[in-house]
Protein backbone atom coordinates (compact mmCIF):
# COMPACT_ATOMS: atom_id res chain seq x y z
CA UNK A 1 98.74 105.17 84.94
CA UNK A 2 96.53 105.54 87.97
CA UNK A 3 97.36 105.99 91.52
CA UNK A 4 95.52 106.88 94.65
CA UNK A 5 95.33 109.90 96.58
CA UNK A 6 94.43 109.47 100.30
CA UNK A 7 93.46 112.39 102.63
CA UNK A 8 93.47 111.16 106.44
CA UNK A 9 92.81 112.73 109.55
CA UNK A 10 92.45 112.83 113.23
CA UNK A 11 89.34 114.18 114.80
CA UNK A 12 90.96 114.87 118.48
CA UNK A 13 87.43 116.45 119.75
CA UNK A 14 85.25 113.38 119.23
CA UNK A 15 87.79 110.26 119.93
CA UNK A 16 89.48 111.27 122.71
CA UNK A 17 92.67 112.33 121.28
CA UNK A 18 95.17 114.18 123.27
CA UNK A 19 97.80 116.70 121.57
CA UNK A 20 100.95 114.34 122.58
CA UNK A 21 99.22 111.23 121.37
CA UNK A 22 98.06 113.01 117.69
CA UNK A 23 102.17 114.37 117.63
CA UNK A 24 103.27 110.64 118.17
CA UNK A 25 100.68 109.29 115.48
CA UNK A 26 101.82 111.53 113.22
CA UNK A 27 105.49 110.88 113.92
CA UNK A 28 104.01 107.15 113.57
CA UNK A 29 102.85 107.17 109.93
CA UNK A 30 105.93 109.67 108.57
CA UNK A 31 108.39 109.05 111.23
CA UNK A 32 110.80 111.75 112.30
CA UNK A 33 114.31 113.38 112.75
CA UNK A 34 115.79 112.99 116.56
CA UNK A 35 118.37 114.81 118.10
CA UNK A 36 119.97 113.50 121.44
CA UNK A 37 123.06 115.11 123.70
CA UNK A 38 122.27 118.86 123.05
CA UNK A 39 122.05 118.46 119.02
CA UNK A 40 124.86 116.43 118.78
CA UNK A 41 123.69 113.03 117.67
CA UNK A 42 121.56 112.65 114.84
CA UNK A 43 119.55 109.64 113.48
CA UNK A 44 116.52 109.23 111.74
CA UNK A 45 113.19 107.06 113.56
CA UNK A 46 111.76 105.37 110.27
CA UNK A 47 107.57 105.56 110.19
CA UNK A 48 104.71 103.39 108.75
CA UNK A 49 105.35 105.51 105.33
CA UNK A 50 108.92 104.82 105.10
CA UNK A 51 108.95 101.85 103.27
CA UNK A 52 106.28 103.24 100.61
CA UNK A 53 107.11 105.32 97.95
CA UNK A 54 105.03 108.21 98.64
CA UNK A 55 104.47 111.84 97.36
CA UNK A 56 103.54 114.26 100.32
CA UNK A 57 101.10 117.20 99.71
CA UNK A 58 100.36 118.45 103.32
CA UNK A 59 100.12 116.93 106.38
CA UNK A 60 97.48 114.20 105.67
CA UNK A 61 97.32 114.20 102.11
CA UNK A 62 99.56 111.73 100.10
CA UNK A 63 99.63 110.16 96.60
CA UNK A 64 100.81 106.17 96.46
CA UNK A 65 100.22 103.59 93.56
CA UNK A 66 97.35 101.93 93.51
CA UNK A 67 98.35 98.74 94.74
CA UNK A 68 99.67 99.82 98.18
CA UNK A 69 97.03 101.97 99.08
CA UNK A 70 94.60 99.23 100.51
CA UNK A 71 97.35 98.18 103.35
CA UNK A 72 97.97 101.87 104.17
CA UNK A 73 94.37 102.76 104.28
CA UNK A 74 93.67 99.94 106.31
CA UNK A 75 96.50 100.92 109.02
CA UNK A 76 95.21 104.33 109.25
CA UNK A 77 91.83 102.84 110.26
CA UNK A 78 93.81 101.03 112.90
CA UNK A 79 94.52 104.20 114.01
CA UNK A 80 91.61 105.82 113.79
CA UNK A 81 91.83 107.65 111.47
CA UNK A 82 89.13 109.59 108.91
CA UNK A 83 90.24 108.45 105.43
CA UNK A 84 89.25 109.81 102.15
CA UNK A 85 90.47 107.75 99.08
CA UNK A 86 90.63 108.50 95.41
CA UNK A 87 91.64 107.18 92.53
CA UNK A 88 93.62 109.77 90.37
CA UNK A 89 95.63 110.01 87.21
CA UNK A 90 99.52 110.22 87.49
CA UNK A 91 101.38 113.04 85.87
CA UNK A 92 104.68 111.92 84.36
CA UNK A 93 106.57 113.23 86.85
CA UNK A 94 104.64 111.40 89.71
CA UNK A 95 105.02 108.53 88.14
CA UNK A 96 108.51 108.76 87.99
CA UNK A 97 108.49 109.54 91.76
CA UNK A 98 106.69 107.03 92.50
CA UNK A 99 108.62 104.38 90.40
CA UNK A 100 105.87 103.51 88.12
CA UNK A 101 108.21 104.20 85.14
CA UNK A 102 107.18 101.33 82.75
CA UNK A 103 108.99 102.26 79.78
């Protein structure tokens, strides 16, 4: 089974990108954990990725099946994003994670 490994990134320097506005793209694409009243409150802001099944290398590299890589590639660009794409063979456990298990 094949799946596709995207590397993405934001090149702050030459588009313009200020440090607040790369932290909320970021928080964007994975989403994030917020805290209100002091820590008391909890809840979780879902992100692009969050309906995906994803596997999570680093911060800008992630592995997704083939057939939903085209839509997320295509958002990052929205973003503008640098995007690096490859098509890669699944181990057995990444297929597993990524619910490609089609025995």
């Amino acid at each position: 089974m094949f799946g596709s490994l995207i590397v993405f990134t934001f090149e702050r320097s030459e588009k313009g990108i200020s440090p607040g506005s790369y932290s909320r793209l970021y928080r964007k694409i994975y989403g994030y954990n917020n805290s209100s009243y002091y820590g008391k409150y909890h809840s979780r802001i879902p992100g692009f990725l969050d309906g995906i099944r994803y596997i999570k290398y680093a911060n800008g590299v992630i592995l997704v099946r083939k057939e939903d890589s085209s839509m997320i590639v295509e958002y990052l660009k929205e973003n503008k994003a640098r995007v690096f794409q490859w098509e890669v063979q699944l181990s057995r456990k990444e297929e597993i994670d990524l619910g490609n298990d089609e025995e």
